[in-house]
PDB file of N, CA and C in Angstrom:
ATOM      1  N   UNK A   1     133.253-155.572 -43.585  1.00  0.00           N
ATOM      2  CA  UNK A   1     132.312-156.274 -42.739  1.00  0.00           C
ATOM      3  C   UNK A   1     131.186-155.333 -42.321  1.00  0.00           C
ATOM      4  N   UNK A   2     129.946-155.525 -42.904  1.00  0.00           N
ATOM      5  CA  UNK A   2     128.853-155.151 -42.258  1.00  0.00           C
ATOM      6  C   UNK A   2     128.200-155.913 -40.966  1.00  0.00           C
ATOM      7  N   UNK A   3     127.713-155.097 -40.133  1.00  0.00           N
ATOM      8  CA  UNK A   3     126.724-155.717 -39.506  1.00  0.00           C
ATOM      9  C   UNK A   3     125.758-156.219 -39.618  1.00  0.00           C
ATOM     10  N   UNK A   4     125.434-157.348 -38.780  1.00  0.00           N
ATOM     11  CA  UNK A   4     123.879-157.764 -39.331  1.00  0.00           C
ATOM     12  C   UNK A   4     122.906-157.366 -38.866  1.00  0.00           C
ATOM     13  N   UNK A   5     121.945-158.257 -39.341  1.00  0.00           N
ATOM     14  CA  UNK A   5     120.233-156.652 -38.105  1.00  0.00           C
ATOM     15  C   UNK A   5     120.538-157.748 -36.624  1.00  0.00           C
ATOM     16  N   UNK A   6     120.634-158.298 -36.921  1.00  0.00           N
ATOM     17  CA  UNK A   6     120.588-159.057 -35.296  1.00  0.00           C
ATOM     18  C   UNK A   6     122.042-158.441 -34.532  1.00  0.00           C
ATOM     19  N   UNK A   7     123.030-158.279 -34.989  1.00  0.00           N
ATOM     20  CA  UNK A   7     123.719-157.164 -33.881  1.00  0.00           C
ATOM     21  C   UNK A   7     123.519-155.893 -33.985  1.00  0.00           C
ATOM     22  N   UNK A   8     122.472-155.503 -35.089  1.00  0.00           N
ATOM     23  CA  UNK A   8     122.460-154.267 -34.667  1.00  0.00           C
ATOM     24  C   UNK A   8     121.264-154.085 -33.570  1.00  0.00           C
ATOM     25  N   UNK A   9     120.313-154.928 -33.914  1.00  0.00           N
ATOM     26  CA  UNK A   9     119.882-155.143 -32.778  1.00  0.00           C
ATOM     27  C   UNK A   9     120.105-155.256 -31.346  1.00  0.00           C
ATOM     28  N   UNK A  10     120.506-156.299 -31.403  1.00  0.00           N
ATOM     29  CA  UNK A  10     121.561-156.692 -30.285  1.00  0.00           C
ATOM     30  C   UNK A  10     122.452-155.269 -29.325  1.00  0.00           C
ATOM     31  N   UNK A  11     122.633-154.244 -30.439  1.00  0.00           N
ATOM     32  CA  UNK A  11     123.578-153.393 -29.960  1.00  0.00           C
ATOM     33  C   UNK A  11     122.442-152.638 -29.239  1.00  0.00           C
ATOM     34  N   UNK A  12     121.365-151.993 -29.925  1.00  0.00           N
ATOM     35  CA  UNK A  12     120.271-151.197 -29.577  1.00  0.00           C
ATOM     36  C   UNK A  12     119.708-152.129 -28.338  1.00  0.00           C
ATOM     37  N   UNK A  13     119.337-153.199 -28.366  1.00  0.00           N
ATOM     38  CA  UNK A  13     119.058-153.579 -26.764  1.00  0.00           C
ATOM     39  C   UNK A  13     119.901-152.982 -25.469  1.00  0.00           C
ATOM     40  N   UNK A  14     121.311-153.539 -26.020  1.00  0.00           N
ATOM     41  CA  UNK A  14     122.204-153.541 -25.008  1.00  0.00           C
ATOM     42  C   UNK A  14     122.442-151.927 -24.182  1.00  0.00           C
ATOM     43  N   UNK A  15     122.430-150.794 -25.443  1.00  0.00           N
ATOM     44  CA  UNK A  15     122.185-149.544 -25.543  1.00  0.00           C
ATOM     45  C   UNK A  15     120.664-149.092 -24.321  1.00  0.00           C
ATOM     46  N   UNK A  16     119.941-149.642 -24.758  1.00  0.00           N
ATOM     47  CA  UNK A  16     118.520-149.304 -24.421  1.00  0.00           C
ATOM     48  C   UNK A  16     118.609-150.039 -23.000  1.00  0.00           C
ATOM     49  N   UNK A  17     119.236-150.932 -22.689  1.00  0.00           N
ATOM     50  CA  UNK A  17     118.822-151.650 -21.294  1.00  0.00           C
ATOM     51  C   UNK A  17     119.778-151.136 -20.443  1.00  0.00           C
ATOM     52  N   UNK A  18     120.915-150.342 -21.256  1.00  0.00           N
ATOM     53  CA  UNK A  18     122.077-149.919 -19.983  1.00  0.00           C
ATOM     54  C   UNK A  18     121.600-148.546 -19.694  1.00  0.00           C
ATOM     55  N   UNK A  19     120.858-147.529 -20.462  1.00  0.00           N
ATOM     56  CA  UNK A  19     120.048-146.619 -20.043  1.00  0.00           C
ATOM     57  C   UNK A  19     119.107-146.579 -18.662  1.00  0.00           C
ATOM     58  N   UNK A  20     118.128-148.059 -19.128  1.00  0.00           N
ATOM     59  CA  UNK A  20     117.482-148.331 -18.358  1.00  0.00           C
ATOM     60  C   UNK A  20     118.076-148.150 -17.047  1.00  0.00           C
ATOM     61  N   UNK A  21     119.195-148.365 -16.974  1.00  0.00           N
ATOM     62  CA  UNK A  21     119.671-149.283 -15.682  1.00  0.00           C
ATOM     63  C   UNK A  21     120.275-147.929 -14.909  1.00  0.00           C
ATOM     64  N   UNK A  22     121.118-147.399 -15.917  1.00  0.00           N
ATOM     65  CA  UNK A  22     121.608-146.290 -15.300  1.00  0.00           C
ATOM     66  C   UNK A  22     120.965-145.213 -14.705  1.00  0.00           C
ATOM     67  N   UNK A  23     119.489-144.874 -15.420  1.00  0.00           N
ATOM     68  CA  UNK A  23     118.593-144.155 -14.845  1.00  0.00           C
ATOM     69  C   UNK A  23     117.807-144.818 -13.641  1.00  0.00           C
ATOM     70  N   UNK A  24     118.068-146.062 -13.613  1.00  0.00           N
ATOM     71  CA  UNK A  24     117.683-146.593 -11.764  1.00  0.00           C
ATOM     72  C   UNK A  24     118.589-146.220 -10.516  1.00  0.00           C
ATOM     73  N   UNK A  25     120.084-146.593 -10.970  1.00  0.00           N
ATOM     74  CA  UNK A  25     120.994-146.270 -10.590  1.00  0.00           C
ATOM     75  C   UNK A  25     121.069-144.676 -10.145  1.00  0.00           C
ATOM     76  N   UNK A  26     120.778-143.953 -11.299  1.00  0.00           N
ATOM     77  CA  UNK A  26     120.747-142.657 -10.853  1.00  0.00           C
ATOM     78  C   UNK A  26     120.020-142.414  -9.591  1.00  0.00           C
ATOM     79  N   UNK A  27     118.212-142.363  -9.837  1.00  0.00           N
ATOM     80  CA  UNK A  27     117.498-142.606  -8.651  1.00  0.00           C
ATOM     81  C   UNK A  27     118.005-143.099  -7.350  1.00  0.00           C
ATOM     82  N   UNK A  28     118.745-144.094  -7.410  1.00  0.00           N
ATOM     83  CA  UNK A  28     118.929-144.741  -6.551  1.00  0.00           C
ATOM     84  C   UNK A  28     119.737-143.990  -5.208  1.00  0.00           C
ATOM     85  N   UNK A  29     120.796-142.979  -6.153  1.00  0.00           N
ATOM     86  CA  UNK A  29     121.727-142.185  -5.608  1.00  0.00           C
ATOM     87  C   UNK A  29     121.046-140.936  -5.308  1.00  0.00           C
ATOM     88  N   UNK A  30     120.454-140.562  -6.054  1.00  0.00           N
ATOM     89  CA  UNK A  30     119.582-139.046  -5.329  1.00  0.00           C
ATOM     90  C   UNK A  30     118.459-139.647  -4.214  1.00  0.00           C
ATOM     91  N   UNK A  31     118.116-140.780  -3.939  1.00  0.00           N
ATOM     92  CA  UNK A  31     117.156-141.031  -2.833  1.00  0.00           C
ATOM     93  C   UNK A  31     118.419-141.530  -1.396  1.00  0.00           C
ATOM     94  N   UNK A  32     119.749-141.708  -1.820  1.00  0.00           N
ATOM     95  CA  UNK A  32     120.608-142.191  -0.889  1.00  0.00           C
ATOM     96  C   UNK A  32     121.017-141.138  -0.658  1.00  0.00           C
ATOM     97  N   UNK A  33     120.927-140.041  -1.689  1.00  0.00           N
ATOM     98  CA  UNK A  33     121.977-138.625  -1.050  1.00  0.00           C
ATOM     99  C   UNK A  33     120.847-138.015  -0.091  1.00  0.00           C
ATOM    100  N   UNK A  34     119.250-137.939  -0.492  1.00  0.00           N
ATOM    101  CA  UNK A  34     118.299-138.051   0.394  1.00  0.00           C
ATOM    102  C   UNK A  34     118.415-137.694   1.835  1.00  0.00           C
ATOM    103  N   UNK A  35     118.243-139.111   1.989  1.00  0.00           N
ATOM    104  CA  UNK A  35     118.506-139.234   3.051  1.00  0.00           C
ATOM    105  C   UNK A  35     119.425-139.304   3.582  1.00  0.00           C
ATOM    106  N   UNK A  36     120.569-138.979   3.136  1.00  0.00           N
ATOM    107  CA  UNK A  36     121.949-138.780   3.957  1.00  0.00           C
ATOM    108  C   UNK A  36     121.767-137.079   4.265  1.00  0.00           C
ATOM    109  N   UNK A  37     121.335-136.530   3.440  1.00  0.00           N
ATOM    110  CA  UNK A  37     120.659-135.223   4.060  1.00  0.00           C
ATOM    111  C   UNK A  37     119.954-134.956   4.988  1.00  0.00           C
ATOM    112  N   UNK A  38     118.739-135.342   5.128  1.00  0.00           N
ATOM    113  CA  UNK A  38     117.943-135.633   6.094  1.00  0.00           C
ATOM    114  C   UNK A  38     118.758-136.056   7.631  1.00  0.00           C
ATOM    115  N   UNK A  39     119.210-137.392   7.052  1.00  0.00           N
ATOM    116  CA  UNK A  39     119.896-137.789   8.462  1.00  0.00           C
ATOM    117  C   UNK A  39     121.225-136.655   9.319  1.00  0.00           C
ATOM    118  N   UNK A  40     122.271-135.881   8.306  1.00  0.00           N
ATOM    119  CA  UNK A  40     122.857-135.039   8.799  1.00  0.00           C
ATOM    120  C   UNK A  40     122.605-133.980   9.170  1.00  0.00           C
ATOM    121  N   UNK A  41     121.214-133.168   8.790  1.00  0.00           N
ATOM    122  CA  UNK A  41     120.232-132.126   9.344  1.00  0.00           C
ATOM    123  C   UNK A  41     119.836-132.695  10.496  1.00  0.00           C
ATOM    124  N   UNK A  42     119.113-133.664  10.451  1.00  0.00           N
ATOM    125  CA  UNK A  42     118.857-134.119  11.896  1.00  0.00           C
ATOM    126  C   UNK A  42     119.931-134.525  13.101  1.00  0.00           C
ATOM    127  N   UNK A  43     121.377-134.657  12.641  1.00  0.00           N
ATOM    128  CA  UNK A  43     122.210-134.746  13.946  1.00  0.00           C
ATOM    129  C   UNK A  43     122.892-133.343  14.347  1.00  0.00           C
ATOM    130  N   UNK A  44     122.793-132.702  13.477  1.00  0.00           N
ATOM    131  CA  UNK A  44     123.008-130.816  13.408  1.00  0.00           C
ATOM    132  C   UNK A  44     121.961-130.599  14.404  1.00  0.00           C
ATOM    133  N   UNK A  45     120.851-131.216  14.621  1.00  0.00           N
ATOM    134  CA  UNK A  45     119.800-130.506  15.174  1.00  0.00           C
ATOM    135  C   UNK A  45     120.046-131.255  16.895  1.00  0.00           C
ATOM    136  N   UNK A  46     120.126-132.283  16.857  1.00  0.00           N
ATOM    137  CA  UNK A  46     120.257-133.416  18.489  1.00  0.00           C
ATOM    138  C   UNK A  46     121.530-132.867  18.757  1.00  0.00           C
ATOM    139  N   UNK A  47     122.672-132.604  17.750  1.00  0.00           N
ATOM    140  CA  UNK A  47     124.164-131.737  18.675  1.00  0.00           C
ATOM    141  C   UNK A  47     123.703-130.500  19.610  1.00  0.00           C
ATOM    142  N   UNK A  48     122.949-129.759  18.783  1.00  0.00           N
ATOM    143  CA  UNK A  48     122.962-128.198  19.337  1.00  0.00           C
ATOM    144  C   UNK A  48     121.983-128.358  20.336  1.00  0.00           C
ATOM    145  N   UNK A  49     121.037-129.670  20.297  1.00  0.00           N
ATOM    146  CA  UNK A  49     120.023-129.538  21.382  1.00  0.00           C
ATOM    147  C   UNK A  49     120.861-130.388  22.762  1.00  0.00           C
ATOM    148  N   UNK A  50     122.212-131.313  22.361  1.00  0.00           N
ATOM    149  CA  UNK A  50     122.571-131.785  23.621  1.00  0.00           C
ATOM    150  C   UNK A  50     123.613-130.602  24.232  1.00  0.00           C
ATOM    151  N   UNK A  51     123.977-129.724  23.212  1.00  0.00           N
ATOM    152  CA  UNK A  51     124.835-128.598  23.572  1.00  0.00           C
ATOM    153  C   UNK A  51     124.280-127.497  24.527  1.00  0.00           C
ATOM    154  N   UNK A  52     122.689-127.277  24.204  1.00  0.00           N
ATOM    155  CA  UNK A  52     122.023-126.714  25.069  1.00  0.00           C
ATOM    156  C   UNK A  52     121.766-127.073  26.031  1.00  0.00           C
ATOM    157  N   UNK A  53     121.361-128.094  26.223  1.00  0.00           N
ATOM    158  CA  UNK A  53     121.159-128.802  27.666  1.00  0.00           C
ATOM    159  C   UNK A  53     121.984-129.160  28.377  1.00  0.00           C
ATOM    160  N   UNK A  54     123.298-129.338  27.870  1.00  0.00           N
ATOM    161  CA  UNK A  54     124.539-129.247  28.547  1.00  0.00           C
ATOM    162  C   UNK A  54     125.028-127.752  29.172  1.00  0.00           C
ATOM    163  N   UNK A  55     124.822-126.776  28.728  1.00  0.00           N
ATOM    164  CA  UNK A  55     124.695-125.409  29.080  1.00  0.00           C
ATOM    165  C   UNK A  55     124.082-125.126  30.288  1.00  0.00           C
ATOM    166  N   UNK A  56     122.851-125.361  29.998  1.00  0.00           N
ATOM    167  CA  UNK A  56     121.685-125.144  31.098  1.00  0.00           C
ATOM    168  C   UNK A  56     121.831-126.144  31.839  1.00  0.00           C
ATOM    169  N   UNK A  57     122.457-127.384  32.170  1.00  0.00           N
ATOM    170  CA  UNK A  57     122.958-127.838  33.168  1.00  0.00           C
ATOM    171  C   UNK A  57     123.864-127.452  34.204  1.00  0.00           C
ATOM    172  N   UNK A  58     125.196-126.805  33.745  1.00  0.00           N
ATOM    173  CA  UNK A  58     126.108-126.596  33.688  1.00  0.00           C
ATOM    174  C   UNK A  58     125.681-124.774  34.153  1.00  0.00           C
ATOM    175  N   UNK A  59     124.861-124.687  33.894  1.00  0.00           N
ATOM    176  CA  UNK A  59     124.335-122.276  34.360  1.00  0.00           C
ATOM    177  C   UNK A  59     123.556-123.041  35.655  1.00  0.00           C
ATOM    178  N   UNK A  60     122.713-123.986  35.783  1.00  0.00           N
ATOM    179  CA  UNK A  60     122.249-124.618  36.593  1.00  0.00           C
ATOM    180  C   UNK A  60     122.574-125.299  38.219  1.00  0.00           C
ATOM    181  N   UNK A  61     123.903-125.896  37.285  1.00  0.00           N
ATOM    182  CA  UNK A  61     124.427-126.369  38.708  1.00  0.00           C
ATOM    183  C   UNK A  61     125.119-125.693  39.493  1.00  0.00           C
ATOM    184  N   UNK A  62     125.908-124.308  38.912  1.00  0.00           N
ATOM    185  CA  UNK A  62     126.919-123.140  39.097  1.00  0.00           C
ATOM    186  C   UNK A  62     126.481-122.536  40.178  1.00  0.00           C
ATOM    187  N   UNK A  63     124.563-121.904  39.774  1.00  0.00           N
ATOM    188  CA  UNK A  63     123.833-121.453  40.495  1.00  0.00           C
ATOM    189  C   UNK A  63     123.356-121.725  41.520  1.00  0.00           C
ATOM    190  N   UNK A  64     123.001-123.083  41.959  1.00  0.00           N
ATOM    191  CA  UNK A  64     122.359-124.159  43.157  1.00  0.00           C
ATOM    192  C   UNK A  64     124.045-123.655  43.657  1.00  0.00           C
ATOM    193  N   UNK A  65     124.927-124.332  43.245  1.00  0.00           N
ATOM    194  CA  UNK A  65     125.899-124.777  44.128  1.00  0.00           C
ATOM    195  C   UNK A  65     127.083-123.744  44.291  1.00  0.00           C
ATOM    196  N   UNK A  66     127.151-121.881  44.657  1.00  0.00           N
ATOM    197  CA  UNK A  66     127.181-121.237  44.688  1.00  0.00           C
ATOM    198  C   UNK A  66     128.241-121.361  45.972  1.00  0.00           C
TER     199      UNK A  66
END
């Protein structure tokens, strides 16, 4: 059994459009890992800044209330 041109066709579409797709897919995941970066740099950054201000509250109130 040979193939015919229409499945081989057929095959080369199917080939060519799951490429397509997968290289969206890909994108899709490096712009989601992205910003999942972004977003966990930025709560690294609001921890250590509520950690500080919790500090200096806390050296603050020690001092007043002596």
């Amino acid at each position: 059994m040979t193939p015919t041109d229409e499945e081989i066709v057929a095959a080369g579409t199917r080939r060519a459009v799951g490429r397509v797709a997968l290289r969206r897919l890909s994108s899709l995941v490096r712009d989601w890992q992205a910003e999942e970066a972004a977003r966990a740099a930025l709560a690294k950054r609001l921890a250590l800044g509520i950690t500080l201000a919790a500090l200096l509250a806390f050296a603050l109130f020690n001092w007043f209330y002596r």
